[in-house]
PDB file of N, CA and C in Angstrom:
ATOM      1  N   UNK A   1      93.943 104.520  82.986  1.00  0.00           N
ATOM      2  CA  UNK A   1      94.692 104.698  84.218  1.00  0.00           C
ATOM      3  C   UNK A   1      95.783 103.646  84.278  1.00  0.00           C
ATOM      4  N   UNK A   2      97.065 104.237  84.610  1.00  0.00           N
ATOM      5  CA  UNK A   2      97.674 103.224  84.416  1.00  0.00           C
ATOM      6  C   UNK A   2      98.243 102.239  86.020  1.00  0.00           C
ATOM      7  N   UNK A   3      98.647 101.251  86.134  1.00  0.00           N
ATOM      8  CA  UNK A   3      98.211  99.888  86.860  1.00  0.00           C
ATOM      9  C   UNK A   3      99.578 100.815  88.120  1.00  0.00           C
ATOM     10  N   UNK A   4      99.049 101.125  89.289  1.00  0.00           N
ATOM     11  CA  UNK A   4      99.805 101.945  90.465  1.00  0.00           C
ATOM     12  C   UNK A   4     100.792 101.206  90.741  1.00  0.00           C
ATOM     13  N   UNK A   5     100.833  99.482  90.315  1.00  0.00           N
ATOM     14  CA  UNK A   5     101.830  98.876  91.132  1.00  0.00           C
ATOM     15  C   UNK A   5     102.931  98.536  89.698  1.00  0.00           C
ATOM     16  N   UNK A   6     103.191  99.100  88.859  1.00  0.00           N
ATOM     17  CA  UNK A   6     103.983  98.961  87.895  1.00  0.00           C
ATOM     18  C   UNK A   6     104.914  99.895  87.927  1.00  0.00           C
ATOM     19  N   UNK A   7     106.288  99.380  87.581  1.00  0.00           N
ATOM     20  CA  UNK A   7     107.226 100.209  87.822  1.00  0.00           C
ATOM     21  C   UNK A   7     107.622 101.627  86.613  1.00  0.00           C
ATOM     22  N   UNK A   8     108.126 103.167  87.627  1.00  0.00           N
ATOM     23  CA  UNK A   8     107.812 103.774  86.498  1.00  0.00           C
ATOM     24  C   UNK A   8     109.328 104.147  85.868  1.00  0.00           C
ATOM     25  N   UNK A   9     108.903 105.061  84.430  1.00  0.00           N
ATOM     26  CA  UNK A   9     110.382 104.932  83.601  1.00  0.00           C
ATOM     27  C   UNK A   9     110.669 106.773  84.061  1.00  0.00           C
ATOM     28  N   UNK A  10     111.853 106.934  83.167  1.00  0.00           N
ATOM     29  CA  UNK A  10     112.366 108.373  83.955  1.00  0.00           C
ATOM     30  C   UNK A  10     111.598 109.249  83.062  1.00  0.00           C
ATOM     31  N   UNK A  11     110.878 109.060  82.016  1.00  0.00           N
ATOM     32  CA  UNK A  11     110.022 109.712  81.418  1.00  0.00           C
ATOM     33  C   UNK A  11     108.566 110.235  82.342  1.00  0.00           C
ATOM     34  N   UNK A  12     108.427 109.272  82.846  1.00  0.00           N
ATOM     35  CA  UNK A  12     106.889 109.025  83.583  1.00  0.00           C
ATOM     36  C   UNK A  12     107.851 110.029  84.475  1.00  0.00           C
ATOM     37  N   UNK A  13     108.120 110.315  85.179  1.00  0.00           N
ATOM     38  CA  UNK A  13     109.044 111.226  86.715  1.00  0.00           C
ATOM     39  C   UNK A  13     109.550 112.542  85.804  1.00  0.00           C
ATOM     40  N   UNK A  14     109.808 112.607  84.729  1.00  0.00           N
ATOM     41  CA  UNK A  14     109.766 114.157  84.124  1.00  0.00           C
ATOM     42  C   UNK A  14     108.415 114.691  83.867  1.00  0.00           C
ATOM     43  N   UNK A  15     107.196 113.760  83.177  1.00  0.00           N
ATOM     44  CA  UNK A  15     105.832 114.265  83.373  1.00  0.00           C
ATOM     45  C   UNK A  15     105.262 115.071  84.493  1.00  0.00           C
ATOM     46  N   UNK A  16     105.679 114.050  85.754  1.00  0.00           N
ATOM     47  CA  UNK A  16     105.171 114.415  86.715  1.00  0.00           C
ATOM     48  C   UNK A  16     106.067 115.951  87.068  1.00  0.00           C
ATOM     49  N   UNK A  17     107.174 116.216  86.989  1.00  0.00           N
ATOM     50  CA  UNK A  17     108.293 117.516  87.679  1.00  0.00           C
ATOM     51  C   UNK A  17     107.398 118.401  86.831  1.00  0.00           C
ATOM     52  N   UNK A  18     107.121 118.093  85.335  1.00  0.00           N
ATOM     53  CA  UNK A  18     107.083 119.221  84.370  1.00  0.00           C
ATOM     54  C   UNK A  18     105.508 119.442  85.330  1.00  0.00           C
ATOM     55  N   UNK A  19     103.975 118.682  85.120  1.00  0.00           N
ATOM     56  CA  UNK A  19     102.864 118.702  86.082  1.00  0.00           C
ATOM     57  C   UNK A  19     103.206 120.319  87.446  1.00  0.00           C
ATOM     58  N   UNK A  20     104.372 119.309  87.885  1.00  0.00           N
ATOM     59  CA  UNK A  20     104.611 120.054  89.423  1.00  0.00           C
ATOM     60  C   UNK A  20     104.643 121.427  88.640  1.00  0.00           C
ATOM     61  N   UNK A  21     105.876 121.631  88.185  1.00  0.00           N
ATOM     62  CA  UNK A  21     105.895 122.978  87.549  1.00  0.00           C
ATOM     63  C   UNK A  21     104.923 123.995  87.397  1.00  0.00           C
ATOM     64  N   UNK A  22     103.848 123.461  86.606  1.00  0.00           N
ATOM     65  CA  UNK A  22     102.884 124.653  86.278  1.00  0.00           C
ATOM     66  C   UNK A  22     101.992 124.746  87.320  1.00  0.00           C
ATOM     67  N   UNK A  23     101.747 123.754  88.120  1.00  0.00           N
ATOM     68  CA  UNK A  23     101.544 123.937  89.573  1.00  0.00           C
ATOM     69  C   UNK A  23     101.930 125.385  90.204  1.00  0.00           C
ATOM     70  N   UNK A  24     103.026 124.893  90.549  1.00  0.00           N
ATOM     71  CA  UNK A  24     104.101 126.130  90.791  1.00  0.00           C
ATOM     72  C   UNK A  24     103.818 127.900  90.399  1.00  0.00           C
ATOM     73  N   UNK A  25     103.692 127.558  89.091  1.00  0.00           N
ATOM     74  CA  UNK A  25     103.113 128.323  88.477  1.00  0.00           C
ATOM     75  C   UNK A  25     102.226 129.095  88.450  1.00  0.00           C
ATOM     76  N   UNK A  26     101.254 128.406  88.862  1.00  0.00           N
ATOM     77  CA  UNK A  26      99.636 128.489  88.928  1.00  0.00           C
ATOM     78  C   UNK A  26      99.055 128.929  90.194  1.00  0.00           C
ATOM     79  N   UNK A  27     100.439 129.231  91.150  1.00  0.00           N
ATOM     80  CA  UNK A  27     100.417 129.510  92.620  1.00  0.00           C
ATOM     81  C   UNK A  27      99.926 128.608  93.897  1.00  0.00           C
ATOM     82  N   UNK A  28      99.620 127.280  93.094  1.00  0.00           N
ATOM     83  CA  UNK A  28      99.148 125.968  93.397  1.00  0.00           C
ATOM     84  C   UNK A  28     100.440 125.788  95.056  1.00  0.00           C
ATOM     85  N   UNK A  29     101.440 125.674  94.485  1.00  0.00           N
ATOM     86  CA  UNK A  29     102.428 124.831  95.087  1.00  0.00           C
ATOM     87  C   UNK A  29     103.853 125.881  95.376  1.00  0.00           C
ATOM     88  N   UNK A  30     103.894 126.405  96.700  1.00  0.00           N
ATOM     89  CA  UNK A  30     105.205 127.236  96.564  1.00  0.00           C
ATOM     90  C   UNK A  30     106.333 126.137  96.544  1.00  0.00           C
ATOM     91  N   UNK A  31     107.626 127.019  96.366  1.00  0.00           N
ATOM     92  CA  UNK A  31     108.867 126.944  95.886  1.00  0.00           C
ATOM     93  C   UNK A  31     109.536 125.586  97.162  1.00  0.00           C
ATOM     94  N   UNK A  32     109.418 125.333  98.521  1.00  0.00           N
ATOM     95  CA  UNK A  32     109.245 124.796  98.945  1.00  0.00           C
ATOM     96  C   UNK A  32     109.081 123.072  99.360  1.00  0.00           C
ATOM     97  N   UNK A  33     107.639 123.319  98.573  1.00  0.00           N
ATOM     98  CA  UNK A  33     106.973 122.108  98.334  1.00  0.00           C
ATOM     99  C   UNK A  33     107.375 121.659  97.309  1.00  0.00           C
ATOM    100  N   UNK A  34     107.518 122.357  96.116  1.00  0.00           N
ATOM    101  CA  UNK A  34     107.855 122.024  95.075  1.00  0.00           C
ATOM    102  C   UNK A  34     108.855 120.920  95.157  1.00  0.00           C
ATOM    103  N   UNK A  35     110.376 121.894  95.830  1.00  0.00           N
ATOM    104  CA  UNK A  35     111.545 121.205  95.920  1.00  0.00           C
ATOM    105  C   UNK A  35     111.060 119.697  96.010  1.00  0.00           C
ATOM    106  N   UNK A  36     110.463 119.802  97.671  1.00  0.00           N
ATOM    107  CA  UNK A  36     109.862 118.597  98.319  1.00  0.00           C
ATOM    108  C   UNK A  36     109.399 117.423  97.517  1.00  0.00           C
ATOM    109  N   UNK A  37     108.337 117.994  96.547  1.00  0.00           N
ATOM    110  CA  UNK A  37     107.735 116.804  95.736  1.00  0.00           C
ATOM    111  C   UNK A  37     108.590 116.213  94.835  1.00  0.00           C
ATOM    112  N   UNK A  38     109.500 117.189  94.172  1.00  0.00           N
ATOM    113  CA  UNK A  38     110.517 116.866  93.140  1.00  0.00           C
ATOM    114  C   UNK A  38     111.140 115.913  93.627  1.00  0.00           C
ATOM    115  N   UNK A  39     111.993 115.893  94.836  1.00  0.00           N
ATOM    116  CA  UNK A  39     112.874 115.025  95.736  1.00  0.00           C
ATOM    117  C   UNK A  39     111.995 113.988  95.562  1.00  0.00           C
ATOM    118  N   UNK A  40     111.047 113.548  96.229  1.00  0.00           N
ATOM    119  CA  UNK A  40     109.980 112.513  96.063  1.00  0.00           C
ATOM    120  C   UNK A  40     110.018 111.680  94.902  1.00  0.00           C
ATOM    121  N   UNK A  41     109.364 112.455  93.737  1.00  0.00           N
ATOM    122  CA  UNK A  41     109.263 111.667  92.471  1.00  0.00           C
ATOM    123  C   UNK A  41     110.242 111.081  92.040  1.00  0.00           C
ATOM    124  N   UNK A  42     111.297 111.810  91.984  1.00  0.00           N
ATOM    125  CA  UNK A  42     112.801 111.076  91.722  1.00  0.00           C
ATOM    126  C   UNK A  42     113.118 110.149  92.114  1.00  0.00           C
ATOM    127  N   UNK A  43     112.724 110.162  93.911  1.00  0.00           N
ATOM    128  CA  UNK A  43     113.010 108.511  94.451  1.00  0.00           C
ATOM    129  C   UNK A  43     111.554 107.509  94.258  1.00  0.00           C
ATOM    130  N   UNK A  44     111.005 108.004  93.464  1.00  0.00           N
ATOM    131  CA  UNK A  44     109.702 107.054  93.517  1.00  0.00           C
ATOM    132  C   UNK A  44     109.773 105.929  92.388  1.00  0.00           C
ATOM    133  N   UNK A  45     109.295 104.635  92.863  1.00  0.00           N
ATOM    134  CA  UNK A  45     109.493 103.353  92.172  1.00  0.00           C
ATOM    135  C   UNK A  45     108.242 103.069  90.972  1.00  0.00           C
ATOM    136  N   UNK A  46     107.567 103.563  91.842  1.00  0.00           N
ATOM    137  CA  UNK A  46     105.928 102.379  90.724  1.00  0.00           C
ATOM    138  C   UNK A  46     104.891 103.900  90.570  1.00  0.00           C
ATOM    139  N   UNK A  47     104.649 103.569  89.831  1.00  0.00           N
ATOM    140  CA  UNK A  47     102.978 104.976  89.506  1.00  0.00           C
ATOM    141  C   UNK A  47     102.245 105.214  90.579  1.00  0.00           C
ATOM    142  N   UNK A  48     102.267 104.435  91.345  1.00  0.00           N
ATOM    143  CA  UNK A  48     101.344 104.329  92.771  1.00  0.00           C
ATOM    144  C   UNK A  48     102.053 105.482  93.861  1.00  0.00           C
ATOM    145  N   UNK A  49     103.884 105.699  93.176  1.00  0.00           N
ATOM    146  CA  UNK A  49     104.389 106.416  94.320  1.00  0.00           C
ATOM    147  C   UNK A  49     104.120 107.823  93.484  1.00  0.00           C
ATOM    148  N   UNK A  50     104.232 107.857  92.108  1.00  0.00           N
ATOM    149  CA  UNK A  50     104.667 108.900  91.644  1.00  0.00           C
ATOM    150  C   UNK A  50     103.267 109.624  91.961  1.00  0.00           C
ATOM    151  N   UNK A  51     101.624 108.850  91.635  1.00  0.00           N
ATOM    152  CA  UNK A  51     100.656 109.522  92.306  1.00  0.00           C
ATOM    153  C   UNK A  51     100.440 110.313  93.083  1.00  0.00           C
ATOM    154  N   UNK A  52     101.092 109.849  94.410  1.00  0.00           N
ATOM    155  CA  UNK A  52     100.663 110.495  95.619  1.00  0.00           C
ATOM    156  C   UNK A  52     101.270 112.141  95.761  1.00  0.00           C
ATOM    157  N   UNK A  53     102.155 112.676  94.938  1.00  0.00           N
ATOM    158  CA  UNK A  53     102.700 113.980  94.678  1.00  0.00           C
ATOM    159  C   UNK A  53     102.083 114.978  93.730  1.00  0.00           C
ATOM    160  N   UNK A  54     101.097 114.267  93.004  1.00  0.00           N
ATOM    161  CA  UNK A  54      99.965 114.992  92.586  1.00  0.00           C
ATOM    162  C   UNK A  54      98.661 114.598  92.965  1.00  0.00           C
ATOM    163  N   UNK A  55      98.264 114.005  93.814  1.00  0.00           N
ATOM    164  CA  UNK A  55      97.133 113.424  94.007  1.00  0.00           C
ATOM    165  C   UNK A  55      96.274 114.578  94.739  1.00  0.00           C
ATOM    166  N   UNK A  56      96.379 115.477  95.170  1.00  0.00           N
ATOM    167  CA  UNK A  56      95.845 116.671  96.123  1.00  0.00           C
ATOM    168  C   UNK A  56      95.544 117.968  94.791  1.00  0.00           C
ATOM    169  N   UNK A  57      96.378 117.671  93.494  1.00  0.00           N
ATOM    170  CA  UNK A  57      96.312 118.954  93.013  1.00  0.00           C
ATOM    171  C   UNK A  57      95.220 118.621  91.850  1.00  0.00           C
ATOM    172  N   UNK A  58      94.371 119.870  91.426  1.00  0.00           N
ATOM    173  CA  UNK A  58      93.529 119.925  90.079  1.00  0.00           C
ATOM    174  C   UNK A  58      94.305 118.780  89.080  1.00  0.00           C
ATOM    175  N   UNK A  59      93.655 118.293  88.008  1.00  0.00           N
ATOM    176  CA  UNK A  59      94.256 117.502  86.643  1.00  0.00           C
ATOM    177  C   UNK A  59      94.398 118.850  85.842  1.00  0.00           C
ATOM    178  N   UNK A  60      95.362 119.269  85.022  1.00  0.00           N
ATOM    179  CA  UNK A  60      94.651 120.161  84.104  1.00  0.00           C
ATOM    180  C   UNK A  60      95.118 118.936  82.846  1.00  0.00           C
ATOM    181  N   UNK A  61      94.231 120.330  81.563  1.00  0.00           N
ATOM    182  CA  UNK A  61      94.479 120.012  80.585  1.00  0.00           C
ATOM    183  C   UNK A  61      95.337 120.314  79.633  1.00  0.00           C
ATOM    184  N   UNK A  62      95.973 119.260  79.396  1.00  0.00           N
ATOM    185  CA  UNK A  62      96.805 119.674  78.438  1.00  0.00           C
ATOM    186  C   UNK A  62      97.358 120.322  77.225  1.00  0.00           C
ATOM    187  N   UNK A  63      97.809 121.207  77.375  1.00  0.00           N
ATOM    188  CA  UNK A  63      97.607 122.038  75.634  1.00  0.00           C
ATOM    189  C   UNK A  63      97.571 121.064  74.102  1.00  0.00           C
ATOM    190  N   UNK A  64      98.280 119.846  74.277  1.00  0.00           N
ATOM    191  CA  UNK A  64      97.862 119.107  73.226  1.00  0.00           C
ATOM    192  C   UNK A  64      96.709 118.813  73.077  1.00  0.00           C
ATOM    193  N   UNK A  65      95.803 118.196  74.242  1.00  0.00           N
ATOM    194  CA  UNK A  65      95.257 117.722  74.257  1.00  0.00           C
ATOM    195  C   UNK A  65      93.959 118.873  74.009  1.00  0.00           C
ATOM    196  N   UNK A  66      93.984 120.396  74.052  1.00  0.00           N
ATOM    197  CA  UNK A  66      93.096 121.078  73.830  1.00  0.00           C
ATOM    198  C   UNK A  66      93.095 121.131  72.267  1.00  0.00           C
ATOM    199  N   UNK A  67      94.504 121.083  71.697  1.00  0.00           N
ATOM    200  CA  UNK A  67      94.308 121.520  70.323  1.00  0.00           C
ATOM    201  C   UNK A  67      93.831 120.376  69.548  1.00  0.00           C
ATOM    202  N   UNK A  68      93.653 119.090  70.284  1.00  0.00           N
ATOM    203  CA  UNK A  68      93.085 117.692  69.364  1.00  0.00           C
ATOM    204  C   UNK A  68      91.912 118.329  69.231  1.00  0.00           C
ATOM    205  N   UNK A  69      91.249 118.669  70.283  1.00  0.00           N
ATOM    206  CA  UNK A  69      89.630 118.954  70.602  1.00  0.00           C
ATOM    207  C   UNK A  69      89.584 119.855  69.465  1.00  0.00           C
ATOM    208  N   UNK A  70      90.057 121.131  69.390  1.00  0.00           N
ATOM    209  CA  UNK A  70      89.593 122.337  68.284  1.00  0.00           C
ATOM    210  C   UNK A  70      89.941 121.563  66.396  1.00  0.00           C
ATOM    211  N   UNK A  71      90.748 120.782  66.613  1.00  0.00           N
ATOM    212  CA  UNK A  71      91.183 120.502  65.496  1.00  0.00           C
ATOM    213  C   UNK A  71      89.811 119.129  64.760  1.00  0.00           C
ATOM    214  N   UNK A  72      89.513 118.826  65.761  1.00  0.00           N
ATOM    215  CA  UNK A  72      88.218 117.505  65.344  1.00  0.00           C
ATOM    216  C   UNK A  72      87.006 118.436  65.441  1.00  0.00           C
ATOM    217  N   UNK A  73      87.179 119.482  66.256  1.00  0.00           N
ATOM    218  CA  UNK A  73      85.717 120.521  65.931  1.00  0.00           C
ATOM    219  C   UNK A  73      85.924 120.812  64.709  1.00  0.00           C
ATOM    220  N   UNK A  74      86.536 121.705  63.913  1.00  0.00           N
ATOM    221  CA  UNK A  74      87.159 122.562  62.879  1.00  0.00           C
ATOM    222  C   UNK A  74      86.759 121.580  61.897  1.00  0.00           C
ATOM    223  N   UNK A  75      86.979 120.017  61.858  1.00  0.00           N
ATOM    224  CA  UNK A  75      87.119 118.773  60.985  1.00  0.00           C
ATOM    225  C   UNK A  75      85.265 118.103  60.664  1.00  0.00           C
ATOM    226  N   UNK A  76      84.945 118.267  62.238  1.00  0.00           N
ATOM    227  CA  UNK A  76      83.333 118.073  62.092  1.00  0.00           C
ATOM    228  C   UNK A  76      82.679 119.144  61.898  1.00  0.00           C
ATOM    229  N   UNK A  77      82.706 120.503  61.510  1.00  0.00           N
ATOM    230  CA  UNK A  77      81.791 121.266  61.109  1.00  0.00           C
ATOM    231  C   UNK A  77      82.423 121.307  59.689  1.00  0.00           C
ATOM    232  N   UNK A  78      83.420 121.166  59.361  1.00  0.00           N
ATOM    233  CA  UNK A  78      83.854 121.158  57.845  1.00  0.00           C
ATOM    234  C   UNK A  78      82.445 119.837  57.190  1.00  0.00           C
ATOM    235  N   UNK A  79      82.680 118.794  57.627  1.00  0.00           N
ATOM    236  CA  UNK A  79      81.992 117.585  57.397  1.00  0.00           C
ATOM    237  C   UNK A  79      80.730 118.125  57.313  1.00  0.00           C
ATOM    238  N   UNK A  80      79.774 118.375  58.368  1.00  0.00           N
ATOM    239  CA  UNK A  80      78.806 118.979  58.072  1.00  0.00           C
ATOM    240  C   UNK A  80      78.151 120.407  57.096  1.00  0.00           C
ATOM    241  N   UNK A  81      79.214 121.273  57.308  1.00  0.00           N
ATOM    242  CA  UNK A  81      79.284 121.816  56.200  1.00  0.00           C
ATOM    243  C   UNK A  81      79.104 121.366  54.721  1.00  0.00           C
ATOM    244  N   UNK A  82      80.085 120.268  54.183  1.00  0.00           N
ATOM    245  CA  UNK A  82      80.480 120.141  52.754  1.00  0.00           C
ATOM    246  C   UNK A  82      78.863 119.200  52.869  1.00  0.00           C
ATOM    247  N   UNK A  83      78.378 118.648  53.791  1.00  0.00           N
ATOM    248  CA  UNK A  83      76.651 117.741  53.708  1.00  0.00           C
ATOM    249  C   UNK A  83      75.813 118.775  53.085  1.00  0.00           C
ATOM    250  N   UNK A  84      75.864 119.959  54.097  1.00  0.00           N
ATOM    251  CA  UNK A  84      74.849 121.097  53.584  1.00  0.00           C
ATOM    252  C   UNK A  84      74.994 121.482  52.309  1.00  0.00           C
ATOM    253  N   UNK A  85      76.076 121.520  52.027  1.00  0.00           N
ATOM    254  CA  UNK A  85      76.054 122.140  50.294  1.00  0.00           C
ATOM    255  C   UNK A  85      76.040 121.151  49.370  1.00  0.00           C
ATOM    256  N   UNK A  86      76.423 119.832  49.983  1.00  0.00           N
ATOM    257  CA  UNK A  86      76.307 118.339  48.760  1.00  0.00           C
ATOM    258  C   UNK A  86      74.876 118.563  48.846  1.00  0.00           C
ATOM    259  N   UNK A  87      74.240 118.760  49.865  1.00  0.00           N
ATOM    260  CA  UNK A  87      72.947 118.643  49.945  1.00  0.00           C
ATOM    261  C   UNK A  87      72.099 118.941  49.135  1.00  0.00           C
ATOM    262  N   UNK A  88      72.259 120.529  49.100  1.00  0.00           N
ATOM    263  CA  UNK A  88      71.618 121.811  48.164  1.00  0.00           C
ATOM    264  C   UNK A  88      72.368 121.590  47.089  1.00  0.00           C
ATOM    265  N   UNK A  89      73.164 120.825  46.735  1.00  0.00           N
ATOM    266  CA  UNK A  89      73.424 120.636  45.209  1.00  0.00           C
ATOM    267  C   UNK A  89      72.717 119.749  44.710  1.00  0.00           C
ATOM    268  N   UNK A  90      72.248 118.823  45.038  1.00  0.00           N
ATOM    269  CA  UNK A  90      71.549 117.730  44.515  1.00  0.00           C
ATOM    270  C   UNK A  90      70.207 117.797  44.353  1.00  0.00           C
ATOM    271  N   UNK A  91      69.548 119.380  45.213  1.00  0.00           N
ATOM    272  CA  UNK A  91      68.045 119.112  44.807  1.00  0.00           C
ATOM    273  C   UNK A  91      68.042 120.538  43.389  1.00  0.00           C
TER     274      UNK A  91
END
């Protein structure tokens, strides 16, 4: 988590618009609010402000962050796999 009273960069305030977005999306947040929060983040100083414009909505997950998961599954059943057959080769 990162420290609320640290100031944020214009990267950290596109995270959050892109966030809002699929919000939006997701029927979470009409067109509206949206604007609203956008206006917000833009003028927001420290993580602590940029928070409070998502702080009401679900976290989701991130599509990168799903394909790490399938890609270390895919990697640990390979592993276990190549055990089972080192296995049965050796007796």
């Amino acid at each position: 988590m990162t420290d609320p009273h640290l100031r944020a960069s214009d990267a950290d305030r596109e995270r959050v618009v892109t966030a809002l977005e699929r919000h939006v999306a997701a029927g979470r947040l009409t067109l509206d609010e949206y604007a609203q929060r956008v206006s917000g983040v833009w003028a927001a100083v420290t993580h602590g402000e940029l928070a409070t414009y998502t702080r009401d909505l679900p976290h989701e997950e991130s599509p990168h962050h799903r394909q790490l998961l399938w890609v270390f599954l895919l990697a640990a059943g390979t592993l276990v796999l190549l055990a089972i057959v080192f296995g049965l080769a050796h007796h």
